[in-house]
C-alpha atoms as a PDB file:
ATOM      1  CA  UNK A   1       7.504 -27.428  -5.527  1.00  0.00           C
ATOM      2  CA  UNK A   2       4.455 -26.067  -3.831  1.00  0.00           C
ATOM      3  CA  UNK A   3       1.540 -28.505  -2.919  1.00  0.00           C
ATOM      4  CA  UNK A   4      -1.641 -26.917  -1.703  1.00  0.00           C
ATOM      5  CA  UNK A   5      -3.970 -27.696   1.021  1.00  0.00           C
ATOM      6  CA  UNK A   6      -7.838 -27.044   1.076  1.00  0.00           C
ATOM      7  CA  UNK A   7     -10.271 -27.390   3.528  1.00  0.00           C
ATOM      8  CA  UNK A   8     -13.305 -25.860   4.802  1.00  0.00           C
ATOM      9  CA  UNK A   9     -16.133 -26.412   1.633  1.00  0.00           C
ATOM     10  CA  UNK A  10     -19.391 -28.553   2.909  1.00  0.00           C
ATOM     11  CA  UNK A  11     -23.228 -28.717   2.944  1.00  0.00           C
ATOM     12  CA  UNK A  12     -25.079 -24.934   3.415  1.00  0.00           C
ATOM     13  CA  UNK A  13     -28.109 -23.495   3.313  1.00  0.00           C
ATOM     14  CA  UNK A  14     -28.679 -20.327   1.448  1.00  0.00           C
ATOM     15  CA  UNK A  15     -27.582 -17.400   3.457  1.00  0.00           C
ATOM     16  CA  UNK A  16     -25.317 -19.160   5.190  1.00  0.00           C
ATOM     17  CA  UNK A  17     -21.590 -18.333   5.899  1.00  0.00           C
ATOM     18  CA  UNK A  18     -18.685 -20.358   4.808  1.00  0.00           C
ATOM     19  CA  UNK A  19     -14.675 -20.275   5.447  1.00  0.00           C
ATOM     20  CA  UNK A  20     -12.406 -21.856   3.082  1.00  0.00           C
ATOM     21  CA  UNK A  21      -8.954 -22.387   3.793  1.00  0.00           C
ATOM     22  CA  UNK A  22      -5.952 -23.080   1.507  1.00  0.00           C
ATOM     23  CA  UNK A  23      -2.117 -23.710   3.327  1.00  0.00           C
ATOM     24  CA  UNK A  24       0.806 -24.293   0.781  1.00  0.00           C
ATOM     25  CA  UNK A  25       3.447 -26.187   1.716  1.00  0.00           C
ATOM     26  CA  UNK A  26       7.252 -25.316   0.416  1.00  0.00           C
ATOM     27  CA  UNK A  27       6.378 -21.750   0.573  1.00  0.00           C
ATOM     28  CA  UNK A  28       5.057 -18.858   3.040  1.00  0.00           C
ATOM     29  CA  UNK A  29       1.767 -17.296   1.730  1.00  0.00           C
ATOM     30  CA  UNK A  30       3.485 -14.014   1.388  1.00  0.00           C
ATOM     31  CA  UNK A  31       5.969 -15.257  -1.332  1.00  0.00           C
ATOM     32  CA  UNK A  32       3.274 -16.508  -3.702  1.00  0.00           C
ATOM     33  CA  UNK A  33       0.149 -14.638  -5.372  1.00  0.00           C
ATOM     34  CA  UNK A  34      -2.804 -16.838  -4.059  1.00  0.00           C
ATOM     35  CA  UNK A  35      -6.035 -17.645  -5.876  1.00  0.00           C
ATOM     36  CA  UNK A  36      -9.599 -19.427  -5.573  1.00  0.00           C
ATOM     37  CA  UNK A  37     -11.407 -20.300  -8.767  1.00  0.00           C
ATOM     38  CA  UNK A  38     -14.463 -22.481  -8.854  1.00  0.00           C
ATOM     39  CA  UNK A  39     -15.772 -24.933 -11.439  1.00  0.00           C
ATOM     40  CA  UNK A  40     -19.662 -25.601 -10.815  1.00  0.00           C
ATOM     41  CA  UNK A  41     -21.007 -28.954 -12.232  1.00  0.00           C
ATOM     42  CA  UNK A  42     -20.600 -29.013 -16.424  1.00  0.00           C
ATOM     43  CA  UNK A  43     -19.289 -25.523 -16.628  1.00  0.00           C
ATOM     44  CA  UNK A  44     -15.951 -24.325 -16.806  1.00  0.00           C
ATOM     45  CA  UNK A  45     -13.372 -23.301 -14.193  1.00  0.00           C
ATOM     46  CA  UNK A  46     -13.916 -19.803 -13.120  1.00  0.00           C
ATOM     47  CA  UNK A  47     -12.083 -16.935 -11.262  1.00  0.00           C
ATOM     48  CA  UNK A  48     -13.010 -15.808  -8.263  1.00  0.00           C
ATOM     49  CA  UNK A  49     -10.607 -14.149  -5.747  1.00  0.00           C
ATOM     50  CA  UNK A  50      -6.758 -13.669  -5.674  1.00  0.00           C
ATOM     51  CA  UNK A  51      -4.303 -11.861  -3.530  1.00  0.00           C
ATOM     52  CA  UNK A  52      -1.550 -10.547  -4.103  1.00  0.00           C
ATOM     53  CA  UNK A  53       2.521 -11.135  -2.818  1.00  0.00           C
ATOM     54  CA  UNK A  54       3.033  -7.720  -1.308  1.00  0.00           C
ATOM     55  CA  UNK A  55       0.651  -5.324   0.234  1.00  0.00           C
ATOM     56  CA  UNK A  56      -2.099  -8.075  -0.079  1.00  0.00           C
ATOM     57  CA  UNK A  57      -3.976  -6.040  -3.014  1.00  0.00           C
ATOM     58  CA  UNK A  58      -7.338  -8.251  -3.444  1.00  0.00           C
ATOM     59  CA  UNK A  59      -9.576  -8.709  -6.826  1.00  0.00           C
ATOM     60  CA  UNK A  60     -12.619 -10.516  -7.401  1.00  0.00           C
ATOM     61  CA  UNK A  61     -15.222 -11.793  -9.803  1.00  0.00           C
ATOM     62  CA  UNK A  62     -17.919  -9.690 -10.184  1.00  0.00           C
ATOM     63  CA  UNK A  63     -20.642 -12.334  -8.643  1.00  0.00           C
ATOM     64  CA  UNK A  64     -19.351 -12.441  -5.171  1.00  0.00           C
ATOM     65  CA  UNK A  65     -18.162  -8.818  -4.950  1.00  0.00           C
ATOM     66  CA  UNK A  66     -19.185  -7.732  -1.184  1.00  0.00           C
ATOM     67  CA  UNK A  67     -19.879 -10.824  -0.175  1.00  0.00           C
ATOM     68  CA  UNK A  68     -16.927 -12.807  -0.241  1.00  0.00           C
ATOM     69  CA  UNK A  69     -13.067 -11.855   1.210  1.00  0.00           C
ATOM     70  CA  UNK A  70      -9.805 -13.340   0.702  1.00  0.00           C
ATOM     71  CA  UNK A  71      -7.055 -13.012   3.045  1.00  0.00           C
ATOM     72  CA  UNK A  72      -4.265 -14.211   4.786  1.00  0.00           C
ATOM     73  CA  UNK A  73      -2.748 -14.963   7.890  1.00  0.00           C
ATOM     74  CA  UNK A  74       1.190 -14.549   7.537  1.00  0.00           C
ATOM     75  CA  UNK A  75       1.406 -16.309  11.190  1.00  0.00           C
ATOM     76  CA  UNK A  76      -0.452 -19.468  10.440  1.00  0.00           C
ATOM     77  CA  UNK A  77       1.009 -19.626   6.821  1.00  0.00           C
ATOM     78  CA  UNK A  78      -2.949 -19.671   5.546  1.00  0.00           C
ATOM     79  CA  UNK A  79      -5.124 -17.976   2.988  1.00  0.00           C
ATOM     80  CA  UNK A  80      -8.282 -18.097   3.082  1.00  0.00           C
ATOM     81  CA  UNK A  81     -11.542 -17.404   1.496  1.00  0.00           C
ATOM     82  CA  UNK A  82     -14.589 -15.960   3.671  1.00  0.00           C
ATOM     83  CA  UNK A  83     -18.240 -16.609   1.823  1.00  0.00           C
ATOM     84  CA  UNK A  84     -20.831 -15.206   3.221  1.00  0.00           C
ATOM     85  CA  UNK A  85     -24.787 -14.786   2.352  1.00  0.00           C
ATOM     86  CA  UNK A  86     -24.051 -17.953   0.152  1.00  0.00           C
ATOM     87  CA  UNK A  87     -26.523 -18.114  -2.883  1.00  0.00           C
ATOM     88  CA  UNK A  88     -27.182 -21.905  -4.365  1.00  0.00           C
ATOM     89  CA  UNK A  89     -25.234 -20.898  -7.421  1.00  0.00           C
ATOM     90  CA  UNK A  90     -21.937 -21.046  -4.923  1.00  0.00           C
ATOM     91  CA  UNK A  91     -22.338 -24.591  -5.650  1.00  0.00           C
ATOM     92  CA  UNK A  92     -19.161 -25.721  -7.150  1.00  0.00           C
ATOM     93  CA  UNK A  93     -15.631 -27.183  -6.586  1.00  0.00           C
ATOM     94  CA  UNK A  94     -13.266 -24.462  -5.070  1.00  0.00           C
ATOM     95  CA  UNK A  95      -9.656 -24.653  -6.147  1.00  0.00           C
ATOM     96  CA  UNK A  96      -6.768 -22.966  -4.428  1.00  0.00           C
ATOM     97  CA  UNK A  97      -4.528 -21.779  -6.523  1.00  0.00           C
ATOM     98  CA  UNK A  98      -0.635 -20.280  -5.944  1.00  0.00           C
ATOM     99  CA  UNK A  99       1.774 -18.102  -8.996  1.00  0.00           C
ATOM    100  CA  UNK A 100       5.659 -17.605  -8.674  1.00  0.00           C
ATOM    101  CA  UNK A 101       5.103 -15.704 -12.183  1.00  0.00           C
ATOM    102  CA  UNK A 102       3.174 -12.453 -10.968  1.00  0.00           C
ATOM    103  CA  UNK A 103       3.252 -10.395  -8.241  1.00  0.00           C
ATOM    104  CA  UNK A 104      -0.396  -9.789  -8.772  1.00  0.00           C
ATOM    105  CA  UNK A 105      -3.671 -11.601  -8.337  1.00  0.00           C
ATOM    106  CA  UNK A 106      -4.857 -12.357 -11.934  1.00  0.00           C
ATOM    107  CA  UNK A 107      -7.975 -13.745 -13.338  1.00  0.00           C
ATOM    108  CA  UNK A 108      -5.925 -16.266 -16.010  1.00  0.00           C
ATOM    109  CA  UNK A 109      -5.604 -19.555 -14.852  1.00  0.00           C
ATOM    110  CA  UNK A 110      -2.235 -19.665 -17.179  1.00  0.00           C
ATOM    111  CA  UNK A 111      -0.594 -17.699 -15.151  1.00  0.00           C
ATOM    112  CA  UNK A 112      -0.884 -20.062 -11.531  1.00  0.00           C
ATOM    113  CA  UNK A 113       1.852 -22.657 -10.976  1.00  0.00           C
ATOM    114  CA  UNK A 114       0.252 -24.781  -8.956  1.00  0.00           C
ATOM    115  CA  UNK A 115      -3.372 -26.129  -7.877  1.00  0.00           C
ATOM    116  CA  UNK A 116      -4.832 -28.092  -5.136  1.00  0.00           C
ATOM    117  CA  UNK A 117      -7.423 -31.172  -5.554  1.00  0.00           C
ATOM    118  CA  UNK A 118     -10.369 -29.040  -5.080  1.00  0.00           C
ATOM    119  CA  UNK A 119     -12.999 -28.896  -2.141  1.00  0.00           C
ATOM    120  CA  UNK A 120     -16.830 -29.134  -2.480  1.00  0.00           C
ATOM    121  CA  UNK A 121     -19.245 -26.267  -1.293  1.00  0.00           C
ATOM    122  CA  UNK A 122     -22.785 -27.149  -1.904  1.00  0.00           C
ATOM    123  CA  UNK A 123     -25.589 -24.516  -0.970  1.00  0.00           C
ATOM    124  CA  UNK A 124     -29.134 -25.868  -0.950  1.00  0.00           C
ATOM    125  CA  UNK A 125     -31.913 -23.307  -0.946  1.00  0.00           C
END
């Protein structure tokens, strides 16, 4: 069992930078493919980043190619998700999300395992 950890998601202002952070517990980050998809309010939950187990390969949605970056730090046991020049349609719930089933990041939410509760970034203009 794998229970995930997120922090990190508050008020911005557009422009503004923004570090998420997602720590599983029952598993090292470098075991698991890792994910962050986002559900804004009365939309559906989206893709945006994953990485993968070995060699950390990295894919993301189109809308926050080059300005976000997902990572993570085998030391601290800790992925995380780097946002920066934050637009107001950032706003949503982030969700970390982990996959025993693939090696690589995917864009199907079918194919993570497990999910964490979700933490809010808002970005006001």
């Amino acid at each position: 069992q794998v229970q995930l950890v997120e922090s990190g998601g508050r008020l911005v202002q557009a422009g503004d930078s923004l570090r998420l952070s997602c720590t599983p517990s029952g598993r090292t980050v470098s075991s698991i493919v890792m994910a962050w998809f986002r559900q804004a309010p009365g939309k559906e939950r989206n893709f945006v980043a994953a990485i993968s187990r070995a060699g950390g390969m990295t894919d993301y949605a189109d809308s926050v190619k080059g300005r976000f970056t997902i990572s993570r730090d085998n030391a601290k046991n800790t992925m995380s998700l780097q946002m920066n020049s934050l637009k107001p349609e950032d706003t949503a719930v982030y969700y970390c999300a982990a996959s025993t089933k693939v090696l690589v990041g995917s864009k199907w939410e079918t194919e993570y395992d497990y999910w964490g509760q979700g933490t809010q970034v808002t970005v006001f203009s």
